[in-house]
Protein backbone atom coordinates (compact mmCIF):
# COMPACT_ATOMS: atom_id res chain seq x y z
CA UNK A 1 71.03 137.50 161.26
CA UNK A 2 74.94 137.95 162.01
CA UNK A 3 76.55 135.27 160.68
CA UNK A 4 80.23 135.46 158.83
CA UNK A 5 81.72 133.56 156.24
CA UNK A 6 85.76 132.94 157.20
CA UNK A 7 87.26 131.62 154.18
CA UNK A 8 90.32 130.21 153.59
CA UNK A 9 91.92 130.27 149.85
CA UNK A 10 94.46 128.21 149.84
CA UNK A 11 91.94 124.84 151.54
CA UNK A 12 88.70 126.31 149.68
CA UNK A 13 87.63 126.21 153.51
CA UNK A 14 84.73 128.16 155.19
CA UNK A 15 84.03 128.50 158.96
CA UNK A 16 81.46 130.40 160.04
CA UNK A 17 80.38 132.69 163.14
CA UNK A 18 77.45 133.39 164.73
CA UNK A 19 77.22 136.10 167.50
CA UNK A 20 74.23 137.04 169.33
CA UNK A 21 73.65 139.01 172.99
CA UNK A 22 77.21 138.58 174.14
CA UNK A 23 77.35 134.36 172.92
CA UNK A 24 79.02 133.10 169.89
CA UNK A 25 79.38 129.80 168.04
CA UNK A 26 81.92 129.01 165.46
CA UNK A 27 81.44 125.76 162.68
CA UNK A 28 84.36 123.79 161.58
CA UNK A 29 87.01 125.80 162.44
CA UNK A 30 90.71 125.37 161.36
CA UNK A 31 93.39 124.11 163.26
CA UNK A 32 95.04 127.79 164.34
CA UNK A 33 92.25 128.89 166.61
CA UNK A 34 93.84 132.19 168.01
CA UNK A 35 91.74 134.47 164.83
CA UNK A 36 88.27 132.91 165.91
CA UNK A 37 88.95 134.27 170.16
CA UNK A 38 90.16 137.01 168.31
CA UNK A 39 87.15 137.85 166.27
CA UNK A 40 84.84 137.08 169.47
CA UNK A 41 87.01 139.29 171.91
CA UNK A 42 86.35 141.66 169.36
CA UNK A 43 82.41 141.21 169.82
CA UNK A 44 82.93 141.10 173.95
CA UNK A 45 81.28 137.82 173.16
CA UNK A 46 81.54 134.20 174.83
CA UNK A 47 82.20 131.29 172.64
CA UNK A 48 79.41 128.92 174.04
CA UNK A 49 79.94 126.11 171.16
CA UNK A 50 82.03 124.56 168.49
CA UNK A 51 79.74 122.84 166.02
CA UNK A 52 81.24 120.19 163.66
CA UNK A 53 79.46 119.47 160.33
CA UNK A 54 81.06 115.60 160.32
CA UNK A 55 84.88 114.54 161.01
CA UNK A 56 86.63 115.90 158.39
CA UNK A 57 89.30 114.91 156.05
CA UNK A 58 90.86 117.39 154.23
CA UNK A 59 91.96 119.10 157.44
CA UNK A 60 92.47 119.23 161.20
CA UNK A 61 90.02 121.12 163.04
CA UNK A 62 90.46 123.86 165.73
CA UNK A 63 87.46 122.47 167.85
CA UNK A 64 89.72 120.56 170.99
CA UNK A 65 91.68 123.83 171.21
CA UNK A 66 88.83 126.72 171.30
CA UNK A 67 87.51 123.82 173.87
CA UNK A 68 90.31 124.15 175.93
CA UNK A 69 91.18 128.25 175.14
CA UNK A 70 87.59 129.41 175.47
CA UNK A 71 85.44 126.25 177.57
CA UNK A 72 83.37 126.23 174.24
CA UNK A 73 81.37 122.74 174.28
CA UNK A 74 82.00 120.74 171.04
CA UNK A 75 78.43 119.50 169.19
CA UNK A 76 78.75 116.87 166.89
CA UNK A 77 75.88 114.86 164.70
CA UNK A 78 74.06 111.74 166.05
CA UNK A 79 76.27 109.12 165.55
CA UNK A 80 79.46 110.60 165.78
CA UNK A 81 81.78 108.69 168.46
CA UNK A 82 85.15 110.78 169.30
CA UNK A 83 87.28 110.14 171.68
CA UNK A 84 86.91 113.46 173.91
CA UNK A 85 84.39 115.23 175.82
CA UNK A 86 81.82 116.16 173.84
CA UNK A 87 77.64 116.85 173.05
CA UNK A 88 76.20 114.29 170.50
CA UNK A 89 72.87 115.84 169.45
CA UNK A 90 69.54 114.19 168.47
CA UNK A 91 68.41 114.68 165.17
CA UNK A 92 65.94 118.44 165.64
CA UNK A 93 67.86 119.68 168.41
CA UNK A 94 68.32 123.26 168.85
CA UNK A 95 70.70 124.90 170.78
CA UNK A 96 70.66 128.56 171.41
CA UNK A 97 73.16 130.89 171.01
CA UNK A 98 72.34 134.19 172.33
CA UNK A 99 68.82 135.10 171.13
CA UNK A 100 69.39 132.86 167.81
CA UNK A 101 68.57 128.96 167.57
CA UNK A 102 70.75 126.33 166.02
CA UNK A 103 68.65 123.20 164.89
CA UNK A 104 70.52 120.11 164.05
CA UNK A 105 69.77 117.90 161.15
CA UNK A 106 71.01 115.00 160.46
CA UNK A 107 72.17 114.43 156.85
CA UNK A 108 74.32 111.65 156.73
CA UNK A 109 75.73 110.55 153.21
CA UNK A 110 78.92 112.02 152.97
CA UNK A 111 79.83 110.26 156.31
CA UNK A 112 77.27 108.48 158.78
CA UNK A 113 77.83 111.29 161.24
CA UNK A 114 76.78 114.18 158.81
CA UNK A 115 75.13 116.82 160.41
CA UNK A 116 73.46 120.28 158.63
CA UNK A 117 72.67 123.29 161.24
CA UNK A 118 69.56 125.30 160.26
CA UNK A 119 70.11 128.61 161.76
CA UNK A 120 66.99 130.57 163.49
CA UNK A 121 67.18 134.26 163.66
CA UNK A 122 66.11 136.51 167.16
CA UNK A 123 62.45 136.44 165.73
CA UNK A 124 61.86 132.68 164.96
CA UNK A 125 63.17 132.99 160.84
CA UNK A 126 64.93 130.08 159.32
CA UNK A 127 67.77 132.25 157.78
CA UNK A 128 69.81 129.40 156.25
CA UNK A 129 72.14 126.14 156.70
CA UNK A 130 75.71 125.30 157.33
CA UNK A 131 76.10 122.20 155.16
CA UNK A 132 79.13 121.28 155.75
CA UNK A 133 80.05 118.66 153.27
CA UNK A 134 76.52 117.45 152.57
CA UNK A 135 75.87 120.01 150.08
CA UNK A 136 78.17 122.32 148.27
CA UNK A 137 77.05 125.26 145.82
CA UNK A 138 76.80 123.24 142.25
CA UNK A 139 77.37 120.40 143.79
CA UNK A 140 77.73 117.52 146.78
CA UNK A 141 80.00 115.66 149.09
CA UNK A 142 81.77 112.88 147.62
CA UNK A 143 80.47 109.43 149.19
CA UNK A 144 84.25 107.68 149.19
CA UNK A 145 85.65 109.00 152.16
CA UNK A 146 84.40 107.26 154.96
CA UNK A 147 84.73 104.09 153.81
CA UNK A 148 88.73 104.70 154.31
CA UNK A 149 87.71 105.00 157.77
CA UNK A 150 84.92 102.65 158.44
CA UNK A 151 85.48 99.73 156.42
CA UNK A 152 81.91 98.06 156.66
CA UNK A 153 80.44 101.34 154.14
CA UNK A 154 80.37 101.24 150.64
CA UNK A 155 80.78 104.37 148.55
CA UNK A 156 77.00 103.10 146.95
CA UNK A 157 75.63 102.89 150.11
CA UNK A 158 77.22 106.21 151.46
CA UNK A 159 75.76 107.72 148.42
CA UNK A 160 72.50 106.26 148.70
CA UNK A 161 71.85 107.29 152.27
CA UNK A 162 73.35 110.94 150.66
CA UNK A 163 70.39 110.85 147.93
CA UNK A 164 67.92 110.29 151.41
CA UNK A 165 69.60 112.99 153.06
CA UNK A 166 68.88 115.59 150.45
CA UNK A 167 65.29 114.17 149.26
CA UNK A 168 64.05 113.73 152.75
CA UNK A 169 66.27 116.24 154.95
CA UNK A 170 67.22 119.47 152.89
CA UNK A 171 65.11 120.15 149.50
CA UNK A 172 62.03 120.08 151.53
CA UNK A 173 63.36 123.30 153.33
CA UNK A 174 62.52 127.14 152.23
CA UNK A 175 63.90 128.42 149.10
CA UNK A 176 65.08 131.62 150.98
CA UNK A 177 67.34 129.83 153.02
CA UNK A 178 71.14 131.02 152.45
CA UNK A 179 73.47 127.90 151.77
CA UNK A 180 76.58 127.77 153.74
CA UNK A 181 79.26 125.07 152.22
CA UNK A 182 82.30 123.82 154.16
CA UNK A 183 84.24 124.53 150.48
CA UNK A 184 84.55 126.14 147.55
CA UNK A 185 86.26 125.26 144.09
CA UNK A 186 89.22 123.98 144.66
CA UNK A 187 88.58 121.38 147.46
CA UNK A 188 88.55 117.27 146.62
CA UNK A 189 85.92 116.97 148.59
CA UNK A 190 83.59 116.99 145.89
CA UNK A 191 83.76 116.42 141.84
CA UNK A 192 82.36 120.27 140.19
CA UNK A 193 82.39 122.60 143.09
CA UNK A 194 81.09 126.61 141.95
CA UNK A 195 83.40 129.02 142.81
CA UNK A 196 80.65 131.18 144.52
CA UNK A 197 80.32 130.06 148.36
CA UNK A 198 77.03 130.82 148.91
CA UNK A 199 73.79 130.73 147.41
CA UNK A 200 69.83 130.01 147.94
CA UNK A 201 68.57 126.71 148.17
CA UNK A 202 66.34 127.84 145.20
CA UNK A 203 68.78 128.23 143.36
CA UNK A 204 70.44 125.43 143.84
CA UNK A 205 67.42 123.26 143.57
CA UNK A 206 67.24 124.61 139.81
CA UNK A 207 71.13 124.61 139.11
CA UNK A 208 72.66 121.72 141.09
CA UNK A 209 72.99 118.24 139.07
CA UNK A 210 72.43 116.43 142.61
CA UNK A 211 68.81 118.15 143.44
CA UNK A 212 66.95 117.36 140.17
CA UNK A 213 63.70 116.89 141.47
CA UNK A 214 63.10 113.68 138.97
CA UNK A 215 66.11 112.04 139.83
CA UNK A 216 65.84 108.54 140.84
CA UNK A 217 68.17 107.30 143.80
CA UNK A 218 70.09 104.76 140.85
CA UNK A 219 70.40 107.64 138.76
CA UNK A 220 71.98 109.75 141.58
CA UNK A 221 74.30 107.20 142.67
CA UNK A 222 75.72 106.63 139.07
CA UNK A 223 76.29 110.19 138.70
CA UNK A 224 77.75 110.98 142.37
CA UNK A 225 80.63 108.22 141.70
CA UNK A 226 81.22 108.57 138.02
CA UNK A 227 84.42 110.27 137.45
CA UNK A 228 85.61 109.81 141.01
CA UNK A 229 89.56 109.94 141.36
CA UNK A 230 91.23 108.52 144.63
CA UNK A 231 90.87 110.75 147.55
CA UNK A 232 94.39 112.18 148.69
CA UNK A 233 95.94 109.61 150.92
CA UNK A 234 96.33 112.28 153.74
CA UNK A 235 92.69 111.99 154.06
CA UNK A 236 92.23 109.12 156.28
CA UNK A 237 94.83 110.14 158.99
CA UNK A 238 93.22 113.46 159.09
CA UNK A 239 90.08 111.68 159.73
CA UNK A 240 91.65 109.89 162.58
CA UNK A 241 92.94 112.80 163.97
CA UNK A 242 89.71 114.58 164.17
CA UNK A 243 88.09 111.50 166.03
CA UNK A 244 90.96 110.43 168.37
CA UNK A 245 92.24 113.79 169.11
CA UNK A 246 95.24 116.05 168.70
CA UNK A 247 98.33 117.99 170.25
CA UNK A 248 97.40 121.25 170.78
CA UNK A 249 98.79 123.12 167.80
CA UNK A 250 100.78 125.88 170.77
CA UNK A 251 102.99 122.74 171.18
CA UNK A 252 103.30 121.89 167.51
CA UNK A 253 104.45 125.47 166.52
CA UNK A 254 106.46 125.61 169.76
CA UNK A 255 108.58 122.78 168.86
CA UNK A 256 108.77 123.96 165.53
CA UNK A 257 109.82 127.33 165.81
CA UNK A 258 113.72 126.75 166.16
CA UNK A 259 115.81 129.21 164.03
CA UNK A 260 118.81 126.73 162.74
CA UNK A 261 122.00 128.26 161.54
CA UNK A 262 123.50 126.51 158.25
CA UNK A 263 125.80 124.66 160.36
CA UNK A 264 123.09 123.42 162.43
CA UNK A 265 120.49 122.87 159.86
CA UNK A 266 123.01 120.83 157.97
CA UNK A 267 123.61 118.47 161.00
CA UNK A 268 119.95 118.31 162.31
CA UNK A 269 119.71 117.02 159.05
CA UNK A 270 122.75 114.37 158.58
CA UNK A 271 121.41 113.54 162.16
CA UNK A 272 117.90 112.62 161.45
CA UNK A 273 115.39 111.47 158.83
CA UNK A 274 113.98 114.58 158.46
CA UNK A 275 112.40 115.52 155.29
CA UNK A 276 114.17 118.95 153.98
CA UNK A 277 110.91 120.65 152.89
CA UNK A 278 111.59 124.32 150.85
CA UNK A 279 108.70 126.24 150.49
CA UNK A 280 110.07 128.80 148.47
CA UNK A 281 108.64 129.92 144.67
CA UNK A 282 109.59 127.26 141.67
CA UNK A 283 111.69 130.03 140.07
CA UNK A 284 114.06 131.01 143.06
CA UNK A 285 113.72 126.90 144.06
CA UNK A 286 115.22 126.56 140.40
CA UNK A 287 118.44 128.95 140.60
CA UNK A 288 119.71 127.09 143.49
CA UNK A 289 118.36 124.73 146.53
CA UNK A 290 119.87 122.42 149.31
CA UNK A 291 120.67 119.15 147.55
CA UNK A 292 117.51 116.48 148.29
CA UNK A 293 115.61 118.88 149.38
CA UNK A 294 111.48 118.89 148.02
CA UNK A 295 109.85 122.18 146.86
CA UNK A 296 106.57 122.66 147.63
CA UNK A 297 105.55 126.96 147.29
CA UNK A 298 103.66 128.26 149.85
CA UNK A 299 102.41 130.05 146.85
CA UNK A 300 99.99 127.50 145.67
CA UNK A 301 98.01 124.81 147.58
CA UNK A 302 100.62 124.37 149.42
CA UNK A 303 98.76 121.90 152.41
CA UNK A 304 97.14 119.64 150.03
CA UNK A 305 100.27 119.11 147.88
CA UNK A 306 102.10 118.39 151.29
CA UNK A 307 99.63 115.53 152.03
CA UNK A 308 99.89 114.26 148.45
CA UNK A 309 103.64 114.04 148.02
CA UNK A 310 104.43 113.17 151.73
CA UNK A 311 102.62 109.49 152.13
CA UNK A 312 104.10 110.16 156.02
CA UNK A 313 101.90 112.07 158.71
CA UNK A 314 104.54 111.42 161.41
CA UNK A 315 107.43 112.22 159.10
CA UNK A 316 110.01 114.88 160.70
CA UNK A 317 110.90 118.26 158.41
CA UNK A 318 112.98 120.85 158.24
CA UNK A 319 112.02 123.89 156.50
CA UNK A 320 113.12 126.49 154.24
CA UNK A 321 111.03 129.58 153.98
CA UNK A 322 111.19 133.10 152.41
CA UNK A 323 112.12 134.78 155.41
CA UNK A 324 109.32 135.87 157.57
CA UNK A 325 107.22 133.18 155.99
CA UNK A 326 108.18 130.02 158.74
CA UNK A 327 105.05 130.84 160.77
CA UNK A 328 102.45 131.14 157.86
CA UNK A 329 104.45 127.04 156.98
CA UNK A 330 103.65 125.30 160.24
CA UNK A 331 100.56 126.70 160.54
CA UNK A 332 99.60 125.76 157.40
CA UNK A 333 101.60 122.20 157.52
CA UNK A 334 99.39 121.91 160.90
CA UNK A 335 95.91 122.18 159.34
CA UNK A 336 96.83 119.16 157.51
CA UNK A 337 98.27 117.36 160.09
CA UNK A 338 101.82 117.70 159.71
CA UNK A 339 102.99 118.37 163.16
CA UNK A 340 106.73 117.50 162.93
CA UNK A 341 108.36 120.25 161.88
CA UNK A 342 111.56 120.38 163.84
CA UNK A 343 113.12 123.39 163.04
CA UNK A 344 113.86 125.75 160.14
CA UNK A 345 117.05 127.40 158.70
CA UNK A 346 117.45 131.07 159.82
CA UNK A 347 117.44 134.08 157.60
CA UNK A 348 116.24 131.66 154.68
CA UNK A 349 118.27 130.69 151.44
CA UNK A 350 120.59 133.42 151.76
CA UNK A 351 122.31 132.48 154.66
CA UNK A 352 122.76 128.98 153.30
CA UNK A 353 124.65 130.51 150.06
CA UNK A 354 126.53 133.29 152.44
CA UNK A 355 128.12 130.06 154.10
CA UNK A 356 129.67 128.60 150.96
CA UNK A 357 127.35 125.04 151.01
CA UNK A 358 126.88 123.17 148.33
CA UNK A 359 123.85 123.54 146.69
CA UNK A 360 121.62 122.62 143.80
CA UNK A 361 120.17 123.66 140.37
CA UNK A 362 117.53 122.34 138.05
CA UNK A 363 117.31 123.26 134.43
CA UNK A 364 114.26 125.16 133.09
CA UNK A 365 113.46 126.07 129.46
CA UNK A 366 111.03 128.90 128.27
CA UNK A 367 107.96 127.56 125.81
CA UNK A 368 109.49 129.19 123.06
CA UNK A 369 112.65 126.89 123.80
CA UNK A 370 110.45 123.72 123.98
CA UNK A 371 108.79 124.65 120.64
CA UNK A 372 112.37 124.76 119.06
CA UNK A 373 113.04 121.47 120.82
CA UNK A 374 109.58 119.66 119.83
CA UNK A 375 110.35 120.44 116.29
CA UNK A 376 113.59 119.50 116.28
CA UNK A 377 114.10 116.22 118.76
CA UNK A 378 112.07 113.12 119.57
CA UNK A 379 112.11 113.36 123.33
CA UNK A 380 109.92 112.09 125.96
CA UNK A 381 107.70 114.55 127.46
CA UNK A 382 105.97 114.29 130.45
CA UNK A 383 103.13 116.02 131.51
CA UNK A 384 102.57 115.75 135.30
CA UNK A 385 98.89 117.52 135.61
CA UNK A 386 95.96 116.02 136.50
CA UNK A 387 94.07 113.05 134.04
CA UNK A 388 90.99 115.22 133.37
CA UNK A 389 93.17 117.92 132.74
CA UNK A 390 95.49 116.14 130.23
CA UNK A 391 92.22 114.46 128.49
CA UNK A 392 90.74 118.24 128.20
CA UNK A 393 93.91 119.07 125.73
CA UNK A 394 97.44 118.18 126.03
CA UNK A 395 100.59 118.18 123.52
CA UNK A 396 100.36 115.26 121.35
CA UNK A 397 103.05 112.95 122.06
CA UNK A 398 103.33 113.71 125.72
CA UNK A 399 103.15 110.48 128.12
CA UNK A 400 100.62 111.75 131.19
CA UNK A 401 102.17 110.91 134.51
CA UNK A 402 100.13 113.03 137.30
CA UNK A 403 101.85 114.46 139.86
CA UNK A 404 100.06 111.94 143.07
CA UNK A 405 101.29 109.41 141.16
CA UNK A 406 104.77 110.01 140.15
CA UNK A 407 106.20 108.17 143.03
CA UNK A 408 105.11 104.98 141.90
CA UNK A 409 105.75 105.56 138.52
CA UNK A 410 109.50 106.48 138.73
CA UNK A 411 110.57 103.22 136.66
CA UNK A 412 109.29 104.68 133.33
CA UNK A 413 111.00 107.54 133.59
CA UNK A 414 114.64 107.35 131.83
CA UNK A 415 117.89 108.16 133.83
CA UNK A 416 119.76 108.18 130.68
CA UNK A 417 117.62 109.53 127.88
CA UNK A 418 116.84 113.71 128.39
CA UNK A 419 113.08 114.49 128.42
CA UNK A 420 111.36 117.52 129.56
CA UNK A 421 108.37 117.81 132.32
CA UNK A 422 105.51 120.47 132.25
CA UNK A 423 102.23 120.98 134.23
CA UNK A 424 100.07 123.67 134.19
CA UNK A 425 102.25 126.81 135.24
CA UNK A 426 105.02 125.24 136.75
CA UNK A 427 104.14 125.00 140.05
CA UNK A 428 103.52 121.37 140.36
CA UNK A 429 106.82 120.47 137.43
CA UNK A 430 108.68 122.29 140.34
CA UNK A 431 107.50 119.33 143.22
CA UNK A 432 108.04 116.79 140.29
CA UNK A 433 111.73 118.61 139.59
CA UNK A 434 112.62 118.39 143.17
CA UNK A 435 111.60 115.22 143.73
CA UNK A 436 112.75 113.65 140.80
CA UNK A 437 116.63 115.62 141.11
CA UNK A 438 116.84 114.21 145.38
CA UNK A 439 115.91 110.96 143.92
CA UNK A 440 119.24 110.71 141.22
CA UNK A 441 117.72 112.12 137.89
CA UNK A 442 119.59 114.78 136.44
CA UNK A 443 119.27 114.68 132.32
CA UNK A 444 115.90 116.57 132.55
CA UNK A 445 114.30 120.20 131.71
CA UNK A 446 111.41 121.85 133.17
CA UNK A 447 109.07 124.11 131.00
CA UNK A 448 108.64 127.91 132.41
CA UNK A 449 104.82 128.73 132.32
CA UNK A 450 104.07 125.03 131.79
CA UNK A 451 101.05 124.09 129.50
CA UNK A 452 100.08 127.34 129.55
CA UNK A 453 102.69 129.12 127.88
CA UNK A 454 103.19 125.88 125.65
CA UNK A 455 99.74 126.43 123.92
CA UNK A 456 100.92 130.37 122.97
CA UNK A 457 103.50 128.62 120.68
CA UNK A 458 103.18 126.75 116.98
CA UNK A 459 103.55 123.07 119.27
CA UNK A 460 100.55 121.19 118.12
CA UNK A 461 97.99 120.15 120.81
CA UNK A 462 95.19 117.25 120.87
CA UNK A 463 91.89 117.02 122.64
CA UNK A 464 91.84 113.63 122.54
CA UNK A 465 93.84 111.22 124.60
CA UNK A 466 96.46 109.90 122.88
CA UNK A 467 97.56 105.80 123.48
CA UNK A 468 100.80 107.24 125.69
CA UNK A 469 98.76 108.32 128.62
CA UNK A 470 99.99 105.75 131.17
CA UNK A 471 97.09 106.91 133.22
């Protein structure tokens, strides 16, 4: 059976396509929809549906656009209200797609509208499922994500009908059958996500915590919410979006695309309340930047850090790319619902420093620097990674201050005293640099190669969590 994994890196996202006798079907596509008529123009095939697993969160999907671009029908799960044209299935009905069948299940758990697709090949063979978020490779949906939607569910309840889903809905299927996640490691929709993105059911029957076959529904419960940290607040309004509907993303990267010299950039900016986003690397961020401006590298996960750090969906910005780069940042922006962008500054950094502007620097030291300085001075240090991470090993003395949380814990940070910030590699001290130099601190240092490098040096390190971590 045809079917193709599309998967996106820098989301831990998978879409899929089907193709079969000239019709096609695509599952939870992203928000730029222009590769998936590609990839079917490329087949001389007709995109007859867009199936959605459930109404995600982590990202805006491409379905209202490939309806519009390619009069695909949009299937969702029973249950699922949205506010568009659209086919709500029953629970074991299959839709055909050329010569192949697509059988819905319902699975709800992760949300109410949860829907698996057991795909049937040309000769009647269950060939596998697209589980969207109900079940991951090593792992399963988290159960605390509808309820920012819906406030009537419980994360125990969600998690219960989740533990039905699987018992009643999925294990009892084939062990042949080829699993097809919505994500891979990386995404916060679940807790201990494999970085393989496939897999038999088998196989996960024997390896996944969630499928034990003597696991009682109390037992599963306690274990799907222990260790739960608060979903990104982006979450919700990406939910929203996916149920009320969208601008086409042609508009959004129409009104974005507007080259701005220095001159202009610099008054758009006085003008507005627009947010001066760089996406440049934390090392050429460092040597010089627009002053308040917040660095965010397309380099890393660059969409999920946007809907962390930016608490505004609606919020207007102005970019600064590497040049060449300012499509790849409003597409990506897009997929996560930031449609605002209202221009960008032509010919990148350079032409901002060819004009004579002010600009910006922060200070970074090497880890061989902060070992000389850890031996030497009592200052506060302030790692910004994640709490799990920090509790795993972390320099002793260092106060833990995650990243998502740094805006509302600004006040214990001095403006007098110097201290020095780390993460992991520097990526994330970068956002926290930025954010922390548009915001009036200035008597700080940021550590090259983060916690990383740190740990190649003589500075002593604890696996235990020491009585600083604020966290």
């Amino acid at each position: 059976m045809k079917v193709e994994q599309i998967y996106t890196g820098c989301l831990a996202h998978a879409a899929y396509y089907i193709e079969n006798n000239g019709e096609a079907a695509f599952f939870d596509p992203l928000r730029e929809v222009q590769p998936y008529l590609d990839r079917a123009k490329k087949d001389n095939a007709k995109i007859k549906y867009v199936f959605e697993t459930h109404f995600h969160a982590d990202f805006v999907s491409g379905h209202l656009d490939l309806q519009k671009k390619a009069n695909a029908k949009i299937v969702f799960g029973p249950g699922a209200k949205p506010n568009y044209e659209a086919i709500i299935a029953k629970d074991q009905q299959i839709f055909k797609v050329g010569n192949y069948q697509v059988k819905v299940i319902h699975t709800p758990g992760h949300t109410m509208e949860s829907t698996t697709y057991l795909l049937i090949d040309e000769n009647g063979k269950e060939h596998g499922i697209i589980t969207g978020d109900t079940l991951f490779i090593g792992d399963v949906g988290r159960p605390d994500l509808a309820q920012h939607v819906v406030s009537d569910l419980t994360e125990e309840k969600l998690a219960g009908h989740l533990y039905d889903s699987l018992r009643n809905k999925i294990m009892p299927l084939a062990d042949h059958l080829i699993v097809y996640p919505n994500h891979g490691a990386g995404s916060a929709c679940g807790k201990k996500m494999s970085k393989e993105t496939t897999d038999t059911l088998g196989n996960q029957k024997k390896t996944n915590y969630a499928l034990r076959a003597d696991m009682t529904k109390e037992e599963f419960i306690k274990e799907l919410l222990e260790g739960l940290t608060n979903p990104p607040g982006y979450f919700p309004k990406n939910v929203l979006m996916n149920i009320k509907g969208y601008e086409s993303f042609d508009e959004v990267k129409k009104k974005a695309e507007n080259p701005l010299t220095p001159n202009e950039f610099e008054a758009m900016a006085n003008a507005s309340q627009a947010l001066i986003l760089d996406t440049r690397s934390a090392e050429d961020f460092s040597k010089g930047f627009i002053p308040n401006s917040i660095n965010i590298g397309l380099d890393g996960n660059f969409a999920p850090w946007v809907g962390e750090m930016i608490p505004d969906i609606n919020q207007e910005i102005l970019l600064i790319t590497e040049k060449g780069k300012e499509e790849e940042a409003i597409i990506r922006l897009s997929r996560v619902g930031y449609d605002h962008t209202i221009g960008y500054l032509k010919d990148g950094f350079e032409s901002w420093l060819t004009s004579g502007k002010d600009i910006e620097k922060t200070e970074r030291i090497s880890a061989g620097e902060f070992e000389k300085i850890y031996a030497e001075n009592d200052l506060k240090l302030i790692d910004v990674r994640k709490k799990s991470e920090f509790d795993a090993e972390h320099v002793v003395g260092s106060i833990n201050i995650p990243l998502n949380s740094l805006n509302t814990h600004l006040a214990e940070l001095p403006k007098e005293a110097p201290f020095i910030i780390f993460c992991a590699g520097g990526y994330r001290s970068m956002i926290a640099s930025s954010i922390l130099k548009s915001r009036g601190w200035d008597n700080f240092k940021d550590v090259i190669g983060g916690f990383k490098a740190i740990k190649n040096t003589t500075v002593k390190t604890s696996e235990y969590v020491c009585p600083t971590t604020l966290l």
